[in-house]
N, C-alpha and C. Protein backbone atom coordinates (compact mmCIF):
# COMPACT_ATOMS: atom_id res chain seq x y z
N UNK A 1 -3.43 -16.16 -35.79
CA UNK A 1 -4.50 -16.63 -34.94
C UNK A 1 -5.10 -15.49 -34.13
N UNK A 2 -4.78 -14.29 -34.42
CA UNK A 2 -5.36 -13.10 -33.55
C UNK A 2 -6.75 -13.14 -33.75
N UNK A 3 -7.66 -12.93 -33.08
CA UNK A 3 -8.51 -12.57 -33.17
C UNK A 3 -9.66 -13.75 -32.64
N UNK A 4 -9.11 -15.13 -32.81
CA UNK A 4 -9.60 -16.24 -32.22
C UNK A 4 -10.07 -16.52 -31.21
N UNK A 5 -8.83 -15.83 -30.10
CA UNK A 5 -9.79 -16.36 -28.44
C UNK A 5 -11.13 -15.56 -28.23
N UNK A 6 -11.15 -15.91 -26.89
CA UNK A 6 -11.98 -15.61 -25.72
C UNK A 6 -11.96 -14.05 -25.80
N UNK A 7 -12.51 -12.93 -26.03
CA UNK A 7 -12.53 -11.24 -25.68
C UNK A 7 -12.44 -11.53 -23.99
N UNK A 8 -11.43 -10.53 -23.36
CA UNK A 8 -11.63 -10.25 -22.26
C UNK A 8 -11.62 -8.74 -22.06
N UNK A 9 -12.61 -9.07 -21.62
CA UNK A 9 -12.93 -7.41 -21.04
C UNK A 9 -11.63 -6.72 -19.90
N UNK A 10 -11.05 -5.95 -20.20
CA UNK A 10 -10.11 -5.30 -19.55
C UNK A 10 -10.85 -4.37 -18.55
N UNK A 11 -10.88 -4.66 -17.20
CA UNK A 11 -10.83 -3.82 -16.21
C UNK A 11 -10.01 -2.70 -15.59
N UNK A 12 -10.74 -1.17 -15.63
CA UNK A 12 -9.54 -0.16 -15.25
C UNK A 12 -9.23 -0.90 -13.82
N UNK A 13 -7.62 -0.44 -13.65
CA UNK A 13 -6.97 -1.04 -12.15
C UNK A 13 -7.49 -0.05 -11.37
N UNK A 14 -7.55 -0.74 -10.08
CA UNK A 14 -7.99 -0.19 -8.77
C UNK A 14 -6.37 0.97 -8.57
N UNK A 15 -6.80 2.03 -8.15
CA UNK A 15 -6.42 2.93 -7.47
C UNK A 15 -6.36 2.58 -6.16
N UNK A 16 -5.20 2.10 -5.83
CA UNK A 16 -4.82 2.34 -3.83
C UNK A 16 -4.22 3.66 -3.57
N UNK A 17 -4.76 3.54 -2.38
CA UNK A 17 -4.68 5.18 -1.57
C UNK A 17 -2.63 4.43 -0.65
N UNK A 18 -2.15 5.45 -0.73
CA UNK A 18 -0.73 4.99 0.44
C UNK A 18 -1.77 4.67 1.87
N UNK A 19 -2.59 5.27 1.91
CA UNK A 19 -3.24 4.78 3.31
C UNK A 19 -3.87 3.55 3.60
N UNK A 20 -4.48 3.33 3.09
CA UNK A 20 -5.10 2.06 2.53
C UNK A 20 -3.87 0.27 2.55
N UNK A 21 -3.12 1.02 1.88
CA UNK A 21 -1.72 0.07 1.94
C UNK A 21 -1.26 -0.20 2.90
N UNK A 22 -0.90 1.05 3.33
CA UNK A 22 -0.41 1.55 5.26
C UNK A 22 -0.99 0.26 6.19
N UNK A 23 -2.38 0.93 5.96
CA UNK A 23 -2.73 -0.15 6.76
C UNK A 23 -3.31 -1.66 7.01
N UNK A 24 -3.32 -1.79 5.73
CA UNK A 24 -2.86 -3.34 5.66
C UNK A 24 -1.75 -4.18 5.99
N UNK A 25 -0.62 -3.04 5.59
CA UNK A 25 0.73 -3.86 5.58
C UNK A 25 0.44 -3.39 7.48
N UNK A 26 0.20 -2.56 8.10
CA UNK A 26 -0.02 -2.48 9.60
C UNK A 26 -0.68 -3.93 10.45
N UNK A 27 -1.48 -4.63 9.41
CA UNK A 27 -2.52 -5.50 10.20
C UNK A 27 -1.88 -6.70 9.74
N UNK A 28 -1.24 -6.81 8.69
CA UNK A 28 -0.57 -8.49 7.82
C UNK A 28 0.83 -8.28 8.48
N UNK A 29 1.59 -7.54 8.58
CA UNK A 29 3.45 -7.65 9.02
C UNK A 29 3.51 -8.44 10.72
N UNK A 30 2.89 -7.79 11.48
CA UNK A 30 2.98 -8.23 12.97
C UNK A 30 2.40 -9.97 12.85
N UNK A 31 1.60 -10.43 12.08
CA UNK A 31 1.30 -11.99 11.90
C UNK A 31 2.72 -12.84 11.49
N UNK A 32 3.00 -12.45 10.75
CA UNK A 32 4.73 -12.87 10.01
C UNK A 32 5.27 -13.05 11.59
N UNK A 33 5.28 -12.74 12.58
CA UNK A 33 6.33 -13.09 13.68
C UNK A 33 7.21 -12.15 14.03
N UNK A 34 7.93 -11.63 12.74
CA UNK A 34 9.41 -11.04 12.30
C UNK A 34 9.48 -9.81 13.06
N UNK A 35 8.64 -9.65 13.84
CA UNK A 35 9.02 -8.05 14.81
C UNK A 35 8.90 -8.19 15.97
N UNK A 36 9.42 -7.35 17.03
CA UNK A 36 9.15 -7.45 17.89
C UNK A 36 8.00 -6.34 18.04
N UNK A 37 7.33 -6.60 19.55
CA UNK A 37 5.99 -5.78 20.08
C UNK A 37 6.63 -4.59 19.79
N UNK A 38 7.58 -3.90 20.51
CA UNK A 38 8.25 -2.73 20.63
C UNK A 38 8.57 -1.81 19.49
N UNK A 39 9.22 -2.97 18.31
CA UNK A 39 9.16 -2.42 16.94
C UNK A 39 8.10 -2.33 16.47
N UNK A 40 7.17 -3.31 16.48
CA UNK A 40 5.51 -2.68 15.76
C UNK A 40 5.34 -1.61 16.15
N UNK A 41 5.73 -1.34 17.59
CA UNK A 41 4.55 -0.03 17.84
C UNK A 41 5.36 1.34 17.50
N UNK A 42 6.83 1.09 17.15
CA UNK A 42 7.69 2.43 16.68
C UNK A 42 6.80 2.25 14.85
N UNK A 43 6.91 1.06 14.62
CA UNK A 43 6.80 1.52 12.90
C UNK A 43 5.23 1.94 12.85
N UNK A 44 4.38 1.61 13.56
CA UNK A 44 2.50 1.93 13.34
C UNK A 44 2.57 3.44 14.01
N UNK A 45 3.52 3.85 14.90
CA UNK A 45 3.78 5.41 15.49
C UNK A 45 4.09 6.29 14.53
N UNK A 46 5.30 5.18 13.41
CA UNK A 46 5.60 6.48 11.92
C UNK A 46 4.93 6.59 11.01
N UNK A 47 4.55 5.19 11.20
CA UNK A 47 3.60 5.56 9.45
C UNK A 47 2.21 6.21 9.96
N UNK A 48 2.16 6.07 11.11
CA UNK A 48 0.46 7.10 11.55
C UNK A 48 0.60 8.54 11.64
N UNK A 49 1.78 8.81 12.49
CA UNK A 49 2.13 9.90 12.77
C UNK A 49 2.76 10.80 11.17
N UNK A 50 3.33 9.99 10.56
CA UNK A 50 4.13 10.76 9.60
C UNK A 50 4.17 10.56 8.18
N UNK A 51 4.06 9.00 7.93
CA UNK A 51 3.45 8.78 6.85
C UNK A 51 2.37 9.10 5.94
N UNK A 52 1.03 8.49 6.60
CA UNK A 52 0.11 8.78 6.32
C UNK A 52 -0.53 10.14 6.04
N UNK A 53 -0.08 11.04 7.08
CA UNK A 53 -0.98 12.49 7.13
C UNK A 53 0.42 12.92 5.65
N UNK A 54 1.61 12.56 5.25
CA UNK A 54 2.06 13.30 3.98
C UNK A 54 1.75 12.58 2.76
N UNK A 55 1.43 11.40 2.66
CA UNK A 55 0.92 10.65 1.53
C UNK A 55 -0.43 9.87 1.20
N UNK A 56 -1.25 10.09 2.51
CA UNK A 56 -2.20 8.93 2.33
C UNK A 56 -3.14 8.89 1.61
N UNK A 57 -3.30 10.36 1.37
CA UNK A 57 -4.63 10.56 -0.14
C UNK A 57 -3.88 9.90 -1.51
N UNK A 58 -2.35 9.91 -1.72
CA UNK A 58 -2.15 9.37 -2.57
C UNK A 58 -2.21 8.20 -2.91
N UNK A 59 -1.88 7.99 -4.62
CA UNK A 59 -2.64 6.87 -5.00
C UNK A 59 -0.75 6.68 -5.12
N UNK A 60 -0.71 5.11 -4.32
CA UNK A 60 0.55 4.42 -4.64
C UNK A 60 1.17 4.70 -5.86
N UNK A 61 0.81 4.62 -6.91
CA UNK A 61 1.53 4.85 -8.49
C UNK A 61 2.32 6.45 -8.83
N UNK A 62 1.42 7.49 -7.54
CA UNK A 62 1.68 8.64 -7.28
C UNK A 62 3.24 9.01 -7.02
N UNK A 63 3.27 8.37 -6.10
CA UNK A 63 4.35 8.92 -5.45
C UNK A 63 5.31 8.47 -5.54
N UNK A 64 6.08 9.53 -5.98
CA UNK A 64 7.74 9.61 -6.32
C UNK A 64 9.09 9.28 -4.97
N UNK A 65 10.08 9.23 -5.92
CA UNK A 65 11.30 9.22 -4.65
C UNK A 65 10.96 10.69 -4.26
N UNK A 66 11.39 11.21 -5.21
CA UNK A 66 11.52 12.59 -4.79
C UNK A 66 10.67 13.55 -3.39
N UNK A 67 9.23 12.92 -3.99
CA UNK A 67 8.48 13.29 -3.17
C UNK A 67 8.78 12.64 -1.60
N UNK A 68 9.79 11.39 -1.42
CA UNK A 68 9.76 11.47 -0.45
C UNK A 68 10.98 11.49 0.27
């Protein structure tokens, strides 16, 4: 039956940046409840401060353990 269906056009996948991610998961995690104020503002301090400026041009699929 190959050849029967519907053709779907395959779309190349979006490329996310680690930054991009960063900060989503920054703006969606604190809604969840599950942290406190104090802890948000240590984890949005690392991933701004330290995260981001070593990975954020990268594209998620990028980056290795190693690399980090």
């Amino acid at each position: 039956m190959r050849g029967r269906g519907r053709r779907v056009k395959r779309q190349k996948p979006v490329s996310l940046t680690f930054a991009s991610v960063a900060q989503e998961w920054l703006d969606y995690y604190p809604t969840l409840g599950r942290a406190r104020e104090s802890s948000m503002r240590g984890y949005r301090s690392f991933v701004e401060h330290h995260l981001v400026p070593a990975f954020g041009h990268l594209s998620v699929s990028a980056i290795t353990a190693d690399m980090v």
